[in-house]
Protein backbone atom coordinates (compact mmCIF):
# COMPACT_ATOMS: atom_id res chain seq x y z
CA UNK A 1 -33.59 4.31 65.21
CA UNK A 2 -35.16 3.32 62.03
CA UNK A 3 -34.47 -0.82 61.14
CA UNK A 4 -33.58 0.07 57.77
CA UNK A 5 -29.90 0.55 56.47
CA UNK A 6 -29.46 4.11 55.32
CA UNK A 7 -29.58 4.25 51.50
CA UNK A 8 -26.51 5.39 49.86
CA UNK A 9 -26.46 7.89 47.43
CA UNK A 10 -23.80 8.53 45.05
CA UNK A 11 -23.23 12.51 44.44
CA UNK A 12 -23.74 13.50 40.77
CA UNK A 13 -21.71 14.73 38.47
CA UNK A 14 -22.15 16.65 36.25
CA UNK A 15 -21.96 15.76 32.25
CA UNK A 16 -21.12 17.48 29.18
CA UNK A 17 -22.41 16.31 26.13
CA UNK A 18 -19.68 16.32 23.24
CA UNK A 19 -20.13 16.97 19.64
CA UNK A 20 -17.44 14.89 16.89
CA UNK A 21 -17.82 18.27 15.34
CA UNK A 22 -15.80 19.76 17.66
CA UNK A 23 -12.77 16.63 16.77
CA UNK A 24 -12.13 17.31 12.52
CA UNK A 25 -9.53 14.63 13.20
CA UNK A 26 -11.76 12.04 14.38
CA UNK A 27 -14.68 13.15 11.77
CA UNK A 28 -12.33 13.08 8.57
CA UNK A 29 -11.33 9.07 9.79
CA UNK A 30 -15.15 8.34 10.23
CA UNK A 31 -15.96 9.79 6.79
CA UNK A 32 -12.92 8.08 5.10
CA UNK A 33 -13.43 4.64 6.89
CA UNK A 34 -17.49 4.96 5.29
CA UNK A 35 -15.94 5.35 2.01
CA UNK A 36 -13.65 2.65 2.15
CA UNK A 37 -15.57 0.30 3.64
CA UNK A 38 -18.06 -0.21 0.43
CA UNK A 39 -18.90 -3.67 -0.30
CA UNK A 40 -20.58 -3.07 -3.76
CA UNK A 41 -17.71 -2.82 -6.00
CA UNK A 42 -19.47 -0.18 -7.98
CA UNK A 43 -20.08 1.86 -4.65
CA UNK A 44 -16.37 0.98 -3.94
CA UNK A 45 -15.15 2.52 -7.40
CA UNK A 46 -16.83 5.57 -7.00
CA UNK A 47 -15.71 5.80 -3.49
CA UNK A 48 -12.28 5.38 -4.80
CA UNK A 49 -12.85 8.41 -7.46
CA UNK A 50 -13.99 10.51 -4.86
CA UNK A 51 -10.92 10.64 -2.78
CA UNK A 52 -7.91 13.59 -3.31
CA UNK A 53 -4.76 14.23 -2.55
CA UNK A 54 -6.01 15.94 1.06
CA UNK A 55 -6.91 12.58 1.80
CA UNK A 56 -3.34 10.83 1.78
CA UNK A 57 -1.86 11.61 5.07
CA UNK A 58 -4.90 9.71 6.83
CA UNK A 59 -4.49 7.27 3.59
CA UNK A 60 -0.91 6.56 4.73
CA UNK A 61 -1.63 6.18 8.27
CA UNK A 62 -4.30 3.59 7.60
CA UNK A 63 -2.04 1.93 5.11
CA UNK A 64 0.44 1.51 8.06
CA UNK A 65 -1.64 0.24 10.60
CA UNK A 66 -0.69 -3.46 11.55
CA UNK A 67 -4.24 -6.10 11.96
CA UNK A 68 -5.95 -6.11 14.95
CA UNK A 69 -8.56 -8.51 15.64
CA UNK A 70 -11.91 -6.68 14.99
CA UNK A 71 -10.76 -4.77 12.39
CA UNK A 72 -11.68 -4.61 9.03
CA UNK A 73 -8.91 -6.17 6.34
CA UNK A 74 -10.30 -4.30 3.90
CA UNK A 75 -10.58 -1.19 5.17
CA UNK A 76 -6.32 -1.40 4.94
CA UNK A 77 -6.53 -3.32 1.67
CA UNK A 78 -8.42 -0.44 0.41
CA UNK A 79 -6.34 2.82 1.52
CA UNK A 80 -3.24 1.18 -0.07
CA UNK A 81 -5.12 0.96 -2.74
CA UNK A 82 -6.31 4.70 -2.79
CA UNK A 83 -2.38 5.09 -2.06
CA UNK A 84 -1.50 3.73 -5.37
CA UNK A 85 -4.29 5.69 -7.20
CA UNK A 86 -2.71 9.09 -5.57
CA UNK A 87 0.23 8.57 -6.81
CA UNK A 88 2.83 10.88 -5.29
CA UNK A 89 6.21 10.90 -3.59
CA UNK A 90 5.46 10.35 -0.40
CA UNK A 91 2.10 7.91 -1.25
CA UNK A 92 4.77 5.23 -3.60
CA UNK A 93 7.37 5.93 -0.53
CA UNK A 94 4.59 4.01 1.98
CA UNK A 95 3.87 1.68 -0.83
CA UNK A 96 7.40 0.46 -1.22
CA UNK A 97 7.65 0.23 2.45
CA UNK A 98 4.55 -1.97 3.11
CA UNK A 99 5.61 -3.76 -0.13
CA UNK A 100 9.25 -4.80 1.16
CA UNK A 101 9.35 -4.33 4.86
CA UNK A 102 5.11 -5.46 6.58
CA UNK A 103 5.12 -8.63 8.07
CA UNK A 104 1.62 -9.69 6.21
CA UNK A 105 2.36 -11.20 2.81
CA UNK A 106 -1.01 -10.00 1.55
CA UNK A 107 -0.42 -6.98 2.39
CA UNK A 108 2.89 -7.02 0.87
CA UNK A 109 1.35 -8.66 -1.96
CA UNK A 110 -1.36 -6.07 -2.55
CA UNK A 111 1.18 -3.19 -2.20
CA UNK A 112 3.21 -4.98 -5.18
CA UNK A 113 -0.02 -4.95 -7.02
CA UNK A 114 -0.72 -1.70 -6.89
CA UNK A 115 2.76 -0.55 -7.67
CA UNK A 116 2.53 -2.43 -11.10
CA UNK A 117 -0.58 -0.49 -11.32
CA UNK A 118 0.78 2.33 -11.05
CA UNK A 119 2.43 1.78 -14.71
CA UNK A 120 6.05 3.17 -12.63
CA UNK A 121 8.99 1.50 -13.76
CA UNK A 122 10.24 2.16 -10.22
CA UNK A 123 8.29 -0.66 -9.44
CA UNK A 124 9.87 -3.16 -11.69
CA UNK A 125 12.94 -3.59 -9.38
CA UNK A 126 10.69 -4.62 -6.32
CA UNK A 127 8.67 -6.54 -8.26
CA UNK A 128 11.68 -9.21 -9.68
CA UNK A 129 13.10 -9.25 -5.85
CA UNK A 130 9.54 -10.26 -4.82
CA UNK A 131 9.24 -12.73 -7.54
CA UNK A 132 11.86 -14.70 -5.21
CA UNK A 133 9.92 -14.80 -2.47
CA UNK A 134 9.15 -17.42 -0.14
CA UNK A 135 5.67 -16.35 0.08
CA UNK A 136 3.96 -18.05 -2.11
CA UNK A 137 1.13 -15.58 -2.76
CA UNK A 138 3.90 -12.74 -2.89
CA UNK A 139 5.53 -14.41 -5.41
CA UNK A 140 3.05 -14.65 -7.81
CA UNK A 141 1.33 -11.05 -7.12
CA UNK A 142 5.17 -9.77 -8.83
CA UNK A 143 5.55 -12.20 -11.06
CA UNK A 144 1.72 -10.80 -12.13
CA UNK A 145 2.72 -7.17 -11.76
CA UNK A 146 5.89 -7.75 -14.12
CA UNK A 147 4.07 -9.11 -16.41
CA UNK A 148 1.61 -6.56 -16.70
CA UNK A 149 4.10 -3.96 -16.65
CA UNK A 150 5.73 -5.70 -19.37
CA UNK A 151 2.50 -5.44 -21.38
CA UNK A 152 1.96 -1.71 -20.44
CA UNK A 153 5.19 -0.39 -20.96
CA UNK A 154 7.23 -3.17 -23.22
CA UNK A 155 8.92 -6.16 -22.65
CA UNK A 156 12.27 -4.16 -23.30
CA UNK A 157 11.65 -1.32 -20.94
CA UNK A 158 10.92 -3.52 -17.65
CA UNK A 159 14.07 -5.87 -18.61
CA UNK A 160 16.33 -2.58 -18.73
CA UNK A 161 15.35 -1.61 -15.37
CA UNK A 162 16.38 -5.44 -14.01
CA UNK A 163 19.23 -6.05 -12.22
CA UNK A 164 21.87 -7.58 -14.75
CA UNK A 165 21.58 -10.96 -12.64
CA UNK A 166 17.98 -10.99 -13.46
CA UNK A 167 18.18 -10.37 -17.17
CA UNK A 168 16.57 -13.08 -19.62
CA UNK A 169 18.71 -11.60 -22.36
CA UNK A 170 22.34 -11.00 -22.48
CA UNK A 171 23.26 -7.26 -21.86
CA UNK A 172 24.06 -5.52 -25.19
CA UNK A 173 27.82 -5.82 -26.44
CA UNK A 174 30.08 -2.42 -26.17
CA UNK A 175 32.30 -1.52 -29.50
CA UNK A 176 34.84 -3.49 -27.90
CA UNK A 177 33.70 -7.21 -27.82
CA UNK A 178 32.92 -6.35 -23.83
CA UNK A 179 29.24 -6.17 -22.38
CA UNK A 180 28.05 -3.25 -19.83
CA UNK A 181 27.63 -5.92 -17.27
CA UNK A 182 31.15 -6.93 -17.31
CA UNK A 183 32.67 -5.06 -14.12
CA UNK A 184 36.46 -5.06 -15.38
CA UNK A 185 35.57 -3.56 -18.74
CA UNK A 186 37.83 -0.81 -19.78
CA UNK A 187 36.56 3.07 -19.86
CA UNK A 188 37.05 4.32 -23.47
């Protein structure tokens, strides 16, 4: 018998080297986190330009994502963003969601931004209900956003699409002495 303890060896096993090639999912995030991730804001606009429609389901899942420690801010900040420069159905649907209902009031606040952005007058609505908010830096990304929509589109357009309680102005009189905010007025 030999004084030394017998050596252990662990079998092998055998190892297969994988390609991202062979994951398009995984490959199209990599590519689209590069591009949003510039820190040159030249770099960032052209970054920006380059993305299409193709890109706004991965866009909106981004968008979505809550923080997690380690992660970028921007790389979020910068999808909704994208969202808002994509404009379609579904793309202002995620906006208004993050801009109403995500717990982070800059991301709220950035989603606001980008909806006045947008030049929509669906976004004036959101923007006065925001303008109420708590949240200090909430409230004054929509009272920002109403303003600049008021500039882009006319003070009269964005004050039409208020809520009557949110009017400056008294509504316009009917031929009948009544106004179109009065709820008992008589049909004619």
């Amino acid at each position: 018998m030999s004084d030394r303890p017998e050596q252990y060896e662990p079998g092998e096993r055998p190892s297969t080297l994988v390609s991202r090639d062979d994951f398009p999912g995984i490959r199209a995030r990599e590519e689209l986190n590069i591009l949003l991730r510039a820190h040159d804001p030249d770099v960032a606009e052209e970054n920006l330009a380059r993305l299409t429609d193709e890109h706004s389901p991965l866009l909106r899942r981004i968008a979505r994502e809550p923080a997690f420690s380690g992660r970028d801010p921007s790389l979020r900040r910068n999808a909704i963003t994208a969202l808002g420069r994509l404009a379609s159905v579904e793309n202002l649907n995620v906006l208004t969601e993050l801009a109403t209902r995500d717990g982070d009031e800059l991301v709220r606040s950035n989603a606001l931004t980008v909806l006045a952005d947008t030049g929509l007058s669906l976004a004036v609505p959101l923007l006065a209900d925001a303008q109420d908010s708590r949240a200090p830096i909430e409230a004054a990304a929509a009272r920002k956003g109403l303003s600049a929509l008021a500039e882009r589109l006319g003070p009269e357009a964005v004050e039409v699409m208020l809520r009557p309680s949110q009017r400056r102005t008294p509504p316009p009189e009917t031929g009948r002495g009544q106004t179109d905010a009065d709820p008992e007025a008589e049909p004619e």
